[in-house]
C-alpha atoms as a PDB file:
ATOM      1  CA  UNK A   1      41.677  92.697  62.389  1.00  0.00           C
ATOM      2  CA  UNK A   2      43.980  95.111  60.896  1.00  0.00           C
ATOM      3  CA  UNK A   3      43.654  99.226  61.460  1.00  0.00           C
ATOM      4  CA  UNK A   4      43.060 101.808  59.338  1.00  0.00           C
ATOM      5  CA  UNK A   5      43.513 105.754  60.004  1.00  0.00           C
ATOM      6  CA  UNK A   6      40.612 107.725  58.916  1.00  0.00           C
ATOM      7  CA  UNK A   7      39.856 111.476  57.519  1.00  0.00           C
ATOM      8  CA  UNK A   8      39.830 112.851  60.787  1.00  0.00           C
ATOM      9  CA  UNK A   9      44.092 112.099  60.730  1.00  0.00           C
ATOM     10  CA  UNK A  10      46.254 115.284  61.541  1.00  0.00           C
ATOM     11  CA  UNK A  11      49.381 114.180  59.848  1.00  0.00           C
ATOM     12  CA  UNK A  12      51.157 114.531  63.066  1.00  0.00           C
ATOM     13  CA  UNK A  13      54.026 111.423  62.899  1.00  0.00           C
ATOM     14  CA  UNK A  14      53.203 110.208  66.187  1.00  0.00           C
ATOM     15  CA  UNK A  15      51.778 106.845  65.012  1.00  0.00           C
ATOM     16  CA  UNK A  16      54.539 105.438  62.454  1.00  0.00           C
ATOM     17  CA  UNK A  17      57.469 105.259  64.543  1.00  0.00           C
ATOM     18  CA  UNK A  18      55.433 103.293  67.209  1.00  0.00           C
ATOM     19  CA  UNK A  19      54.271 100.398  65.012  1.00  0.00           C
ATOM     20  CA  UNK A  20      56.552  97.086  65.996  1.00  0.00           C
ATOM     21  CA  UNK A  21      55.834  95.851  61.967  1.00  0.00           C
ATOM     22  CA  UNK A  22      56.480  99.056  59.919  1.00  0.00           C
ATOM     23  CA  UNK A  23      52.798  98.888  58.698  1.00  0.00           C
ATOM     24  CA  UNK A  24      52.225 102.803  58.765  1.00  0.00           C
ATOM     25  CA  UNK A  25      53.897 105.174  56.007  1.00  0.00           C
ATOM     26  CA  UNK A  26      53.195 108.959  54.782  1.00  0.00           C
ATOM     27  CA  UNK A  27      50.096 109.006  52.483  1.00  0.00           C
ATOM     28  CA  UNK A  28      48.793 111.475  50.577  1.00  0.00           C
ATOM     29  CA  UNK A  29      47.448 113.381  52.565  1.00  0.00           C
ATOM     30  CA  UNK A  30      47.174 111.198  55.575  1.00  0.00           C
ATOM     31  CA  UNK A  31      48.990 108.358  56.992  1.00  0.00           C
ATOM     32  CA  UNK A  32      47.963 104.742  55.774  1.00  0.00           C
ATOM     33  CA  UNK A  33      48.016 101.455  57.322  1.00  0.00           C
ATOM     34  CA  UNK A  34      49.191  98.573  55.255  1.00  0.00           C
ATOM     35  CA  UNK A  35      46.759  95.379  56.524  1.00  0.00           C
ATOM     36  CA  UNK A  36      49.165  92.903  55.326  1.00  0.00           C
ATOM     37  CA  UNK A  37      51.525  93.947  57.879  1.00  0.00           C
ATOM     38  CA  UNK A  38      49.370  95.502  61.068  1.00  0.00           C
ATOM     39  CA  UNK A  39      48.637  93.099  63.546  1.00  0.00           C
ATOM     40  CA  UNK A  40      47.321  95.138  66.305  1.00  0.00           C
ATOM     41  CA  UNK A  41      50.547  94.797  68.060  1.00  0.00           C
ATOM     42  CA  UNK A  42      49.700  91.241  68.788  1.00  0.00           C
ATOM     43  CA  UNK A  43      53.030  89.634  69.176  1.00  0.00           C
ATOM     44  CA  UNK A  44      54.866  92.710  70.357  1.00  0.00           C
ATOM     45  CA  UNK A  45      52.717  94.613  72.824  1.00  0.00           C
ATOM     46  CA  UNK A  46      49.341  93.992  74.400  1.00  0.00           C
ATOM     47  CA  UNK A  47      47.595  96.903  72.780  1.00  0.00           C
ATOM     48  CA  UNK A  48      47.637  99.106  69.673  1.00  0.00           C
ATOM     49  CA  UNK A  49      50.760 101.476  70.377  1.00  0.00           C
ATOM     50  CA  UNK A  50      49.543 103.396  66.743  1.00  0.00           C
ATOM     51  CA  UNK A  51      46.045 104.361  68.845  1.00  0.00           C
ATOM     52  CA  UNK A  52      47.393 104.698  72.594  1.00  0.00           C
ATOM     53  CA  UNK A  53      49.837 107.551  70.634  1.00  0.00           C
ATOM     54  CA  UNK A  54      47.349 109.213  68.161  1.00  0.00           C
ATOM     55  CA  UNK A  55      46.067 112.707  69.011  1.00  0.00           C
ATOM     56  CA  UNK A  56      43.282 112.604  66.470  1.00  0.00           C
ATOM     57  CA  UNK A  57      41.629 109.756  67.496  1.00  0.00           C
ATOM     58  CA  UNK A  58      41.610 108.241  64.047  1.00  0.00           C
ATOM     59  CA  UNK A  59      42.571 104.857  63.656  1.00  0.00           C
ATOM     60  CA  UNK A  60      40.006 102.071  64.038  1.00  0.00           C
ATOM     61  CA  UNK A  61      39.671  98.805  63.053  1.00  0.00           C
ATOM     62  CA  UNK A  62      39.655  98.329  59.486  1.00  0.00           C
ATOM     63  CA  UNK A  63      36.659  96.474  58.290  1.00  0.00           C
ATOM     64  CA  UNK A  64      37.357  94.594  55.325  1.00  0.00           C
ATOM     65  CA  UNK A  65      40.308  92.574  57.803  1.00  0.00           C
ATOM     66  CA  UNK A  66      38.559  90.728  60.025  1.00  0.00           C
ATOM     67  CA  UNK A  67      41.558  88.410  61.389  1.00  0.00           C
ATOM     68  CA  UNK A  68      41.630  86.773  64.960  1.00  0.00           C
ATOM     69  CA  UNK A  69      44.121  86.809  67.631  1.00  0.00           C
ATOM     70  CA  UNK A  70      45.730  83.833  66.210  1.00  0.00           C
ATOM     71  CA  UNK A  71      45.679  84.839  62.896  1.00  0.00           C
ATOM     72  CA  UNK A  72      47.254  87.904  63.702  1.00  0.00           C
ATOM     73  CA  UNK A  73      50.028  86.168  66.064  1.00  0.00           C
ATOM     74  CA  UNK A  74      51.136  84.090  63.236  1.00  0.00           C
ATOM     75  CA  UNK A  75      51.153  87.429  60.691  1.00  0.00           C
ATOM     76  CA  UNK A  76      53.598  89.091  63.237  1.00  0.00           C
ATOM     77  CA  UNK A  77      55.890  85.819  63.623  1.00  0.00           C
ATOM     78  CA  UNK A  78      55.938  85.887  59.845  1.00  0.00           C
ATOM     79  CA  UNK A  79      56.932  89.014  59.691  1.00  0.00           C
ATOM     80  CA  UNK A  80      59.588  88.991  61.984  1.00  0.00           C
ATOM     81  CA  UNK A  81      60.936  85.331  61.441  1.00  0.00           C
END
């Protein structure tokens, strides 16, 4: 399932240059997560890296992208093939 960073977001930059699949950018006024590309890390690390960084405590799973493990392997070998 992909994330998604909530209200409670500081704006701090500590979870975009983590992400393995450039799936976080600047919003307006917090940072977004793009579901098409977030895989939870699966492929490049065992855990969220956007979540083991954040501060705020604000990024949780996103739940209209319910996706499995496999599903979300095969989005990060997409991406990066």
């Amino acid at each position: 399932m992909a994330l998604m960073i909530n209200e409670a977001c500081t704006a701090c930059d500590a979870c975009e240059p983590v992400c393995p699949n450039q799936a976080i950018s600047t919003g307006d006024p917090i940072y977004v997560i793009d579901p098409l590309k977030c895989t939870e890390c699966v492929g490049a690390e065992d855990e969220p890296q956007c979540k083991l960084v954040c501060p705020a405590d604000c990024i949780l799973p996103n739940p209209d992208w319910e996706e499995s493990q496999d599903d979300l392997l095969l989005k990060y070998q997409q991406l990066h093939s």
